[in-house]
C-alpha atoms as a PDB file:
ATOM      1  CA  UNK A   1      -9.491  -7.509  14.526  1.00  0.00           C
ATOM      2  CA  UNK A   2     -11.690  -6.654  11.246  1.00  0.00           C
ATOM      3  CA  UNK A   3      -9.834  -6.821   7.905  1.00  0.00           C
ATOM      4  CA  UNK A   4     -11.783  -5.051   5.103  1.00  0.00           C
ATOM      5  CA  UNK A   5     -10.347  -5.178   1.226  1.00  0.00           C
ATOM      6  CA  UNK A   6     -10.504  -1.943  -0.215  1.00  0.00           C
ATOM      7  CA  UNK A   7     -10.402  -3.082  -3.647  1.00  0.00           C
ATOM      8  CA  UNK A   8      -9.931   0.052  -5.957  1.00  0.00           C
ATOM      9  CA  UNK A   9      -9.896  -2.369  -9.144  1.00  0.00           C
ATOM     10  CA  UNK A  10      -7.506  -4.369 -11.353  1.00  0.00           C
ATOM     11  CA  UNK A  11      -5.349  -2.449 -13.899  1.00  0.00           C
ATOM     12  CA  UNK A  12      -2.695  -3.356 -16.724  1.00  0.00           C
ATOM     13  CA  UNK A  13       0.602  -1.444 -16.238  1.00  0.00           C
ATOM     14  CA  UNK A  14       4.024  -1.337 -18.031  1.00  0.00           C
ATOM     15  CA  UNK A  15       7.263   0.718 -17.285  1.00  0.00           C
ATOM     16  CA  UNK A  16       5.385   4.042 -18.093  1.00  0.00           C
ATOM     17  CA  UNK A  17       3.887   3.473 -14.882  1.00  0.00           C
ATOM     18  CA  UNK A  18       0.300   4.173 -16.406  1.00  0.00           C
ATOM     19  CA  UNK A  19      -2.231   2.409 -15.006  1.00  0.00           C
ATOM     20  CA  UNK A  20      -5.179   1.484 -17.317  1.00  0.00           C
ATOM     21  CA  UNK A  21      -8.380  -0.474 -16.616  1.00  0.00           C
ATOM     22  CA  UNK A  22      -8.184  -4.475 -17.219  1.00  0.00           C
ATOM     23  CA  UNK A  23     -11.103  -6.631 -17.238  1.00  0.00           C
ATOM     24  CA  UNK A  24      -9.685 -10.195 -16.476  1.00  0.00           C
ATOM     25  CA  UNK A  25     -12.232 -12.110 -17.831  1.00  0.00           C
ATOM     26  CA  UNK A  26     -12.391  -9.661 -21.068  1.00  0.00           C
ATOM     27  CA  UNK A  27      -9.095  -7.944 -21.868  1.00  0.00           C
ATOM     28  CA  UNK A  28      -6.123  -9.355 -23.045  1.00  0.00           C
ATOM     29  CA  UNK A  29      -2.194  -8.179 -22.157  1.00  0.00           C
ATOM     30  CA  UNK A  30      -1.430  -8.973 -25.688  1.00  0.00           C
ATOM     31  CA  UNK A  31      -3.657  -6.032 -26.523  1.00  0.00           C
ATOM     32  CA  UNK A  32      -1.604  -3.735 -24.009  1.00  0.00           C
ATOM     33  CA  UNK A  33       1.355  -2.168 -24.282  1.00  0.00           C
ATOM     34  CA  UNK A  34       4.548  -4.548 -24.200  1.00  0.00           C
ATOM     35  CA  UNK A  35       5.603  -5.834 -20.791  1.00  0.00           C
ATOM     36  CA  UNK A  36       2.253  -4.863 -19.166  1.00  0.00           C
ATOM     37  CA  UNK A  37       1.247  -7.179 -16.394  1.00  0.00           C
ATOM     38  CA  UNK A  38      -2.320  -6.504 -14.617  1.00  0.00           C
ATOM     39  CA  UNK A  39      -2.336  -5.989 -11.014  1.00  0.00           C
ATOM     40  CA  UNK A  40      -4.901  -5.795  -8.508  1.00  0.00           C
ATOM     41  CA  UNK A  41      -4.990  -2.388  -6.424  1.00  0.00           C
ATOM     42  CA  UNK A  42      -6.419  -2.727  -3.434  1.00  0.00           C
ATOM     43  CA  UNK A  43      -5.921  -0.729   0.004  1.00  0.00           C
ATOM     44  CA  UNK A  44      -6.906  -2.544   3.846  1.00  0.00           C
ATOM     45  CA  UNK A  45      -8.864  -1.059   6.550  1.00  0.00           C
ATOM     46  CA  UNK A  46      -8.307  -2.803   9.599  1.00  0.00           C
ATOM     47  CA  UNK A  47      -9.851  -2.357  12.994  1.00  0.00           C
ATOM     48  CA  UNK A  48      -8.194  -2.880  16.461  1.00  0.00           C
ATOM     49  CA  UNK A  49      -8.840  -1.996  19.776  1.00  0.00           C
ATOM     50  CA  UNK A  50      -7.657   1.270  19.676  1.00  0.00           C
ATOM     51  CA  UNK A  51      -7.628   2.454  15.968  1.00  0.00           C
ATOM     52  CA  UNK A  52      -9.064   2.648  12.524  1.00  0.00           C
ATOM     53  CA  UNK A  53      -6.088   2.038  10.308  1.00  0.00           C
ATOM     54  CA  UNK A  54      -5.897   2.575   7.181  1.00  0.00           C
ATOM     55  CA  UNK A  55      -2.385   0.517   4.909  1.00  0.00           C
ATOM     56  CA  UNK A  56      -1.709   2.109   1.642  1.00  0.00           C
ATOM     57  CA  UNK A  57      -4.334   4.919  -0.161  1.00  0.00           C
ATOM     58  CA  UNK A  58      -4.125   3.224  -3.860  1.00  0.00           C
ATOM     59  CA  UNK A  59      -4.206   5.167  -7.144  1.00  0.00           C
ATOM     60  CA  UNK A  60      -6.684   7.944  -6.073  1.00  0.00           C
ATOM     61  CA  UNK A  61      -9.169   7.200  -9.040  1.00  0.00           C
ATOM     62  CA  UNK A  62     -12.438   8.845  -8.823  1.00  0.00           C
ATOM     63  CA  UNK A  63     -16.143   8.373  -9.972  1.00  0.00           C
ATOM     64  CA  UNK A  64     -18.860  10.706 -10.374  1.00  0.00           C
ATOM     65  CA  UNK A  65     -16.780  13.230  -8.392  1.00  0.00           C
ATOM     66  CA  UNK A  66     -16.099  10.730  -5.808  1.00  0.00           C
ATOM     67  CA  UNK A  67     -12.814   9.441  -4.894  1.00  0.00           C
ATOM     68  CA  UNK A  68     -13.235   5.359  -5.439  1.00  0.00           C
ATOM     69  CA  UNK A  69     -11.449   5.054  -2.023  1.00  0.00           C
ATOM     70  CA  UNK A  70     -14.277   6.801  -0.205  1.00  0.00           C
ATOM     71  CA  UNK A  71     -17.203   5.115  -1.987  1.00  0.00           C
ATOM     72  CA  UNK A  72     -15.456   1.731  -0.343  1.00  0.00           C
ATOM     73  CA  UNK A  73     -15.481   2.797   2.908  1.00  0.00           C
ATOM     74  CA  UNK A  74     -18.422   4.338   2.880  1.00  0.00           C
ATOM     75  CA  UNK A  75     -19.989   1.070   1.640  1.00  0.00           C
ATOM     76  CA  UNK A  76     -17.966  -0.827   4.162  1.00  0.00           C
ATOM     77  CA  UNK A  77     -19.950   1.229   6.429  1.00  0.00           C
ATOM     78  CA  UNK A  78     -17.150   4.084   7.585  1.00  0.00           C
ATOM     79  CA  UNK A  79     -16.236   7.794   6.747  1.00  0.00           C
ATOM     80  CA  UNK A  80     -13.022   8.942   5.875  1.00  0.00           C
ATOM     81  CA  UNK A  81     -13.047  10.775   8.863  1.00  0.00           C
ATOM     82  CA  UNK A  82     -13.198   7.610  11.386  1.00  0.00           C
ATOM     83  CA  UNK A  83     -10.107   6.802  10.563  1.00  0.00           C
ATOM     84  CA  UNK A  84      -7.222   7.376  12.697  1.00  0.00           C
ATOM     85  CA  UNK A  85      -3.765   6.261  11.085  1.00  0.00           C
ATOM     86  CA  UNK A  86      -2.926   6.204   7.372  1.00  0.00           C
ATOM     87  CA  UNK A  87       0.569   4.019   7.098  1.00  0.00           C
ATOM     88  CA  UNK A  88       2.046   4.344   4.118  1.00  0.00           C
ATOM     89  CA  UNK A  89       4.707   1.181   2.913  1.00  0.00           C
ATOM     90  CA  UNK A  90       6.270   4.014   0.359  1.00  0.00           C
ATOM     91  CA  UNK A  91       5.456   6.662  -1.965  1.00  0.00           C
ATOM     92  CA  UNK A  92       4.695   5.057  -5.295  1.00  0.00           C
ATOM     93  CA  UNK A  93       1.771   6.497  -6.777  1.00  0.00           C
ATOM     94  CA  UNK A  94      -0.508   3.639  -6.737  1.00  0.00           C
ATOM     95  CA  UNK A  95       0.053   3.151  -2.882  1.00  0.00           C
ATOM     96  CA  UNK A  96      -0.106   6.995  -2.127  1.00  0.00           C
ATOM     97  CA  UNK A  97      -2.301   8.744  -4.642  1.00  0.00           C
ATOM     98  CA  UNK A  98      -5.143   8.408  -2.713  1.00  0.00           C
ATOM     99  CA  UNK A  99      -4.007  10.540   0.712  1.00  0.00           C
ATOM    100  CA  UNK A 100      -5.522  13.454  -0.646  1.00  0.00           C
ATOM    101  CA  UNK A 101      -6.951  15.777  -3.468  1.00  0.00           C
ATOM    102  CA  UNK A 102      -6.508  19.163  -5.194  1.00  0.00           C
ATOM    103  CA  UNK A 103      -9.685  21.266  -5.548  1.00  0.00           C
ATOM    104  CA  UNK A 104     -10.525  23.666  -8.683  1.00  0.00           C
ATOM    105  CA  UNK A 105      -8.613  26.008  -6.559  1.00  0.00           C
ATOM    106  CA  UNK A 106      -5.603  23.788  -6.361  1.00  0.00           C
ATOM    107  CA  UNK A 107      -6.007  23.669  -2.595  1.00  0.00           C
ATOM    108  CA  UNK A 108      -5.042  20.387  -1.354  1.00  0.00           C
ATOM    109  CA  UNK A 109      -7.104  18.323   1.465  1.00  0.00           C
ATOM    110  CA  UNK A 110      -6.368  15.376   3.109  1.00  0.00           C
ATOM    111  CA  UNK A 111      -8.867  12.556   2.211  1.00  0.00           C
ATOM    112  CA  UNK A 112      -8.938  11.729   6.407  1.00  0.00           C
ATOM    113  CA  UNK A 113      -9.305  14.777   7.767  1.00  0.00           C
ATOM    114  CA  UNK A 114      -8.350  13.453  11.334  1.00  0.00           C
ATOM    115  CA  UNK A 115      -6.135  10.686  10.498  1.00  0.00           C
ATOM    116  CA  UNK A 116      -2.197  10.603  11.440  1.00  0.00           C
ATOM    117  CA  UNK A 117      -0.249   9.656   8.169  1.00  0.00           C
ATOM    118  CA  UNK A 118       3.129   7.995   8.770  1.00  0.00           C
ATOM    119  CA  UNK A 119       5.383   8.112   6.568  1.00  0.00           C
ATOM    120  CA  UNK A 120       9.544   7.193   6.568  1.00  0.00           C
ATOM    121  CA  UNK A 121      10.958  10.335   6.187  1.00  0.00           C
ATOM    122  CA  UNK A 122      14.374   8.888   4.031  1.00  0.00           C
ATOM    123  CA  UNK A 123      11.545   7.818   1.595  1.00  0.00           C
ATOM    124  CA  UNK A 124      10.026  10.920   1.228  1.00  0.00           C
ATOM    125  CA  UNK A 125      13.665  12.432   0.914  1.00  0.00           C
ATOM    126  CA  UNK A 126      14.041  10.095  -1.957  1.00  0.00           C
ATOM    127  CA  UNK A 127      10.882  10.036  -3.600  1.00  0.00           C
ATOM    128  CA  UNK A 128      11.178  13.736  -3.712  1.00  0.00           C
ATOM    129  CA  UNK A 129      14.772  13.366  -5.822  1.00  0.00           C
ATOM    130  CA  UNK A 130      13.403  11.050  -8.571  1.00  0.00           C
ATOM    131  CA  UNK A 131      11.614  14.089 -10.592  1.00  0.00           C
ATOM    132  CA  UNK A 132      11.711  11.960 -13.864  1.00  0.00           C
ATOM    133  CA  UNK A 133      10.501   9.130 -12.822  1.00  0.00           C
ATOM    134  CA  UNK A 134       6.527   8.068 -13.224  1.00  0.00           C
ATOM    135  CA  UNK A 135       6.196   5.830 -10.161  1.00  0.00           C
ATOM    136  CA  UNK A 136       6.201   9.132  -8.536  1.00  0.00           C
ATOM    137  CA  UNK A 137       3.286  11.749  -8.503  1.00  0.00           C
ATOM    138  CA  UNK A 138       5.457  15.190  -7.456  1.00  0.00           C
ATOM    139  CA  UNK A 139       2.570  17.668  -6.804  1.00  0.00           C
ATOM    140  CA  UNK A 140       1.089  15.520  -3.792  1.00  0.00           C
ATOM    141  CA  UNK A 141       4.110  14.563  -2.797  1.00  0.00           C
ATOM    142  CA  UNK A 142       4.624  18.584  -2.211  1.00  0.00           C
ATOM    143  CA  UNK A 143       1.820  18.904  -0.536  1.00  0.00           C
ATOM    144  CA  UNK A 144       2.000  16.137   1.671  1.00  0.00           C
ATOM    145  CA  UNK A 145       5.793  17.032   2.446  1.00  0.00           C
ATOM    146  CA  UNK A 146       4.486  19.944   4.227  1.00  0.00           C
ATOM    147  CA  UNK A 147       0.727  18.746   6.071  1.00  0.00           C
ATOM    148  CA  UNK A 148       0.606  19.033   9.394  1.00  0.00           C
ATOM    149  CA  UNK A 149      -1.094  15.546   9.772  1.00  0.00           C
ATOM    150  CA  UNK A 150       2.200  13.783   8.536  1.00  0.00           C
ATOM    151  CA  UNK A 151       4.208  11.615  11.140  1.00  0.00           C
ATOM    152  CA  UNK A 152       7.329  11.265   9.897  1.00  0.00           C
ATOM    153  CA  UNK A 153       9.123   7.762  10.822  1.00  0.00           C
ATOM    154  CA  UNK A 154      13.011   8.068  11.082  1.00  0.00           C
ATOM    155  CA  UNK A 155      13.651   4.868  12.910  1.00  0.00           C
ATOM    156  CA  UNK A 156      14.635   1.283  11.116  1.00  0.00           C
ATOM    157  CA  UNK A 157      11.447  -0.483  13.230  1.00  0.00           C
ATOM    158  CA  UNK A 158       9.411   0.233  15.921  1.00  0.00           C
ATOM    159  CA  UNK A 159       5.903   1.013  17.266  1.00  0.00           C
ATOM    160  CA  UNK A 160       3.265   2.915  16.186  1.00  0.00           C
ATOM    161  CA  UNK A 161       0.651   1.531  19.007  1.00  0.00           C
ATOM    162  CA  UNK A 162       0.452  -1.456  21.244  1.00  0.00           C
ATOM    163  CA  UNK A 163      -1.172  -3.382  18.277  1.00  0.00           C
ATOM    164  CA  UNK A 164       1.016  -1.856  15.318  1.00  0.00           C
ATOM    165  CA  UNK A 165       4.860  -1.989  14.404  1.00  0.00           C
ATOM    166  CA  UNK A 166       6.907  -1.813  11.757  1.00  0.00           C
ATOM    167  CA  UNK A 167      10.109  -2.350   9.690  1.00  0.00           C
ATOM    168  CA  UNK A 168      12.158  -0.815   6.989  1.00  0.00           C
ATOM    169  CA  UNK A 169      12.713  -3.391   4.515  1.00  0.00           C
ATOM    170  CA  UNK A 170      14.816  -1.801   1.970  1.00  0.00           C
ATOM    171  CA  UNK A 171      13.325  -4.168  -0.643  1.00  0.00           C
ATOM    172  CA  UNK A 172      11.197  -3.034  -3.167  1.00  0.00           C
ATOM    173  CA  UNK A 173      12.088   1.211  -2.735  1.00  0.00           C
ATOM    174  CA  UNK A 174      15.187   2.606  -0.741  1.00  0.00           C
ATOM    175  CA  UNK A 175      13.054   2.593   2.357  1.00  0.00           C
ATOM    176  CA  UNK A 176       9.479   0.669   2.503  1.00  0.00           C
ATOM    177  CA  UNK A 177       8.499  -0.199   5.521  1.00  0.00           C
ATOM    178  CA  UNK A 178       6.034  -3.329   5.829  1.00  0.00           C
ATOM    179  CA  UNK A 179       3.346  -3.292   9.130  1.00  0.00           C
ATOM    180  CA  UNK A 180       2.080  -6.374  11.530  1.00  0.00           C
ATOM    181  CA  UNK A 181      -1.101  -5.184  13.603  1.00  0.00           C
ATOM    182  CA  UNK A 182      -2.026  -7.754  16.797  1.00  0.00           C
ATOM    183  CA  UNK A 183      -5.403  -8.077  18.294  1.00  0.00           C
ATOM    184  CA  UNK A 184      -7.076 -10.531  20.386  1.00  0.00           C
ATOM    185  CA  UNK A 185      -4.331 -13.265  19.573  1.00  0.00           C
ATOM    186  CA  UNK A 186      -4.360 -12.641  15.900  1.00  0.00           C
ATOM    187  CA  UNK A 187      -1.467 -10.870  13.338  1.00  0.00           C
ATOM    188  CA  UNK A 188      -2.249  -9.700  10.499  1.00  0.00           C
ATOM    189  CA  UNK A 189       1.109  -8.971   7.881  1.00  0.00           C
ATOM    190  CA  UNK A 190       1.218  -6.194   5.192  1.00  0.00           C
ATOM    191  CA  UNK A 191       4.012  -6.588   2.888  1.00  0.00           C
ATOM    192  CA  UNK A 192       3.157  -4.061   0.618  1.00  0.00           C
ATOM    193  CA  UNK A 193       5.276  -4.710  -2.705  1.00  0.00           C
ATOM    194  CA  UNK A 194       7.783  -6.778  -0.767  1.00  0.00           C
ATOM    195  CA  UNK A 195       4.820  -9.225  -0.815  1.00  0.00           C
ATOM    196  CA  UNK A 196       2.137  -8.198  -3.115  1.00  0.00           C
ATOM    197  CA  UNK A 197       1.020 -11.334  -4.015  1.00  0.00           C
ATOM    198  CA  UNK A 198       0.649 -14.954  -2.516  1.00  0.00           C
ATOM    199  CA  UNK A 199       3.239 -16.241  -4.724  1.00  0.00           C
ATOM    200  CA  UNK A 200       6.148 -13.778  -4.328  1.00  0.00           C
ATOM    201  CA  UNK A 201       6.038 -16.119  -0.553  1.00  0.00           C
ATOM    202  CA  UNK A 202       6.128 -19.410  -2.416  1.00  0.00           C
ATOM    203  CA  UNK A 203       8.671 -18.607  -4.925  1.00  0.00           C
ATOM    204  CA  UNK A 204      12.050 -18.399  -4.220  1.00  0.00           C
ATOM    205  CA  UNK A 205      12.973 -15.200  -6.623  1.00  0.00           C
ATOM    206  CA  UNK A 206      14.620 -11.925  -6.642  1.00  0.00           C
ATOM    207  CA  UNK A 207      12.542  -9.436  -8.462  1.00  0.00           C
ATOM    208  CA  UNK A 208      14.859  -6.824 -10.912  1.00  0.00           C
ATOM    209  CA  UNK A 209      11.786  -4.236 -10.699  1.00  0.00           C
ATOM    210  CA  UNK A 210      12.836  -3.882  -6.889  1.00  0.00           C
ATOM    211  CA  UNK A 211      15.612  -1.409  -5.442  1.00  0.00           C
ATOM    212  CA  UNK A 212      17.253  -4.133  -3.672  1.00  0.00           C
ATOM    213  CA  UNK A 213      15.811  -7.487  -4.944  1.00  0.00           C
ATOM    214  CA  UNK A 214      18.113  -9.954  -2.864  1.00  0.00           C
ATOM    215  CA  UNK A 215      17.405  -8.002  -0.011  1.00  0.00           C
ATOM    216  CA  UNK A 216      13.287  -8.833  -0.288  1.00  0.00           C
ATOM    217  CA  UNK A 217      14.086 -12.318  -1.281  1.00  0.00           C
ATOM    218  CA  UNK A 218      15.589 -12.698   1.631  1.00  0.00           C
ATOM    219  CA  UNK A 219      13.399 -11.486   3.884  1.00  0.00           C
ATOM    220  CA  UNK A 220      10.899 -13.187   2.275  1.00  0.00           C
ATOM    221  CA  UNK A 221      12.201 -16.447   2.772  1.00  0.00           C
ATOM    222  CA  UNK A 222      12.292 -15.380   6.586  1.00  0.00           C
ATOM    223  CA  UNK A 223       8.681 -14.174   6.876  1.00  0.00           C
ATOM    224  CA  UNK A 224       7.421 -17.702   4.716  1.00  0.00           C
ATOM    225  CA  UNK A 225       8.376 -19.702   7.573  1.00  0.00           C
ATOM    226  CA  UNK A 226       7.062 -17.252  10.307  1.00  0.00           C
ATOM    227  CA  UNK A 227       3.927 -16.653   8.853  1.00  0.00           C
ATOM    228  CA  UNK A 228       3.339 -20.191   8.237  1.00  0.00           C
ATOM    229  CA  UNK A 229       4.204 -21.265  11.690  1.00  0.00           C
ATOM    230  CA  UNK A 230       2.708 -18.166  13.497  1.00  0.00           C
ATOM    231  CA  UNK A 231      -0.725 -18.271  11.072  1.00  0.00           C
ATOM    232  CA  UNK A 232      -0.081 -14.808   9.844  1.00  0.00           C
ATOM    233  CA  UNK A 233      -3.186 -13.255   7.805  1.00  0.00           C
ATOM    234  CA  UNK A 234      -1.184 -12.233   4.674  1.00  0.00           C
ATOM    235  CA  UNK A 235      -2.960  -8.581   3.298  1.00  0.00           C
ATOM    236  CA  UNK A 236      -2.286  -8.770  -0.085  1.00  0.00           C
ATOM    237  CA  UNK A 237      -2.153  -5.756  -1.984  1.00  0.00           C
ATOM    238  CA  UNK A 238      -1.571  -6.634  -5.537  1.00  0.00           C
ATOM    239  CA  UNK A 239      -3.286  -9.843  -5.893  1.00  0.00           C
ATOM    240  CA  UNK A 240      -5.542 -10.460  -8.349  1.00  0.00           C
ATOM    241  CA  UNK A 241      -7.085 -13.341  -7.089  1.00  0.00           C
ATOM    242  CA  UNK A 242      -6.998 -13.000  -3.631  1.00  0.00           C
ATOM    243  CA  UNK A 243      -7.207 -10.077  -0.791  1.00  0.00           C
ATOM    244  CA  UNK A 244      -6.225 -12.014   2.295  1.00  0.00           C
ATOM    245  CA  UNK A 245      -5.041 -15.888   3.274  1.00  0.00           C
ATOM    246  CA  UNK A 246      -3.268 -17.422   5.606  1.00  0.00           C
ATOM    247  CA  UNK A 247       0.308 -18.770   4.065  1.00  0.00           C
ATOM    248  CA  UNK A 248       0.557 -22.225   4.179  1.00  0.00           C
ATOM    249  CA  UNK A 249       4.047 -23.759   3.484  1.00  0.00           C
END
């Protein structure tokens, strides 16, 4: 198995759920709006036997006319057309911006042309309902409600491949699902926001930002002493200071 960080960059964010640009070792939250907190955005590309897979698409930012997502994995050494699954944990905008693009035409294209994207269908269902609310971007959510290349994931848990399953959570959004891949005796976890960071393992806490917050604390309590016992490599999406570790109780 090959884990590659997709790091798209670290940004300050507060409940308007706009992300801005932060510079750790030269901004300052103080200097943000209140209630900011500065996150770390970063999608995985992992390789198994079988597929290319791609966890989570990030904020869709762009440079020079590039999507940032792209320039990583072309630097990485792979084209957005390699890979063969896109999982998505849920449809906030800084895990799912990135699945595609509108052109001057405001024709939409999938950023892997020849990719599978799974999604849980009850989250789109409910993404699509929250029309006032800013985690949400509603124009790709349109578009991707309709692509062809969607795989839409009805089921609590269950397999996407030999090497990939999944499970509805319930956590952080009405229904995120969170992904284990296996390959040649190792497992690597993504928690998505049900475990963003290192930390959200070693503290004991349910978080008000999340849908259901008892519900992730006590899962997480569950996957601290599996992960720890089974050597799990922990894909973190949010951390700042860190990509990927194995937990240690």
């Amino acid at each position: 198995m090959t884990i590659i960080p997709l790091r798209e960059g670290t940004f300050s964010v507060d409940f308007s759920k706009i992300f801005l640009p932060f510079n750790s070792e030269t901004d300052q939250l103080a200097d943000r709006p209140p209630k900011s907190v500065a996150v770390a955005i970063q999608p995985f590309l992992v390789c198994v036997r079988e597929d290319i897979v791609l966890l989570d698409t990030g904020l869709g930012t762009t440079d020079a006319g590039q999507m940032t997502l792209v320039r990583l994995l072309q630097e990485a050494g792979f084209g957005p057309e390699q890979v063969t699954k896109v999982v998505l944990s849920h449809l906030h905008k800084d895990h799912a911006n990135g699945v595609g693009y509108f052109d001057e035409h405001d024709r939409f294209t999938m950023t892997f042309p020849n990719a599978a994207y799974y999604i849980q269908k009850r989250e789109m269902t409910f993404a699509r309902q929250q029309e006032s609310n800013p985690s949400y971007n509603q124009r790709l959510l349109a578009a991707l409600e309709k692509h062809p290349q969607v795989v839409w994931l009805e089921a609590d848990e269950g397999r996407l491949s030999e090497q990939i399953t999944f499970l509805v959570t319930k956590g952080h959004s009405p229904f995120h699902q969170v992904v284990w891949m296996q390959d040649a005796g190792q497992t690597a976890f993504f928690g998505a926001d049900e475990v963003p960071q290192l930390g959200y393992l070693k503290r004991n806490l349910a978080y008000k930002n999340d849908f259901d917050g008892k519900q992730g604390m006590t899962l997480r309590k569950q996957w601290a002493v599996e992960a720890a016992a089974q050597q799990w490599q922990l894909l973190l999406y949010h951390d700042i200071k860190r990509a990927t570790t194995v937990f240690i109780a």
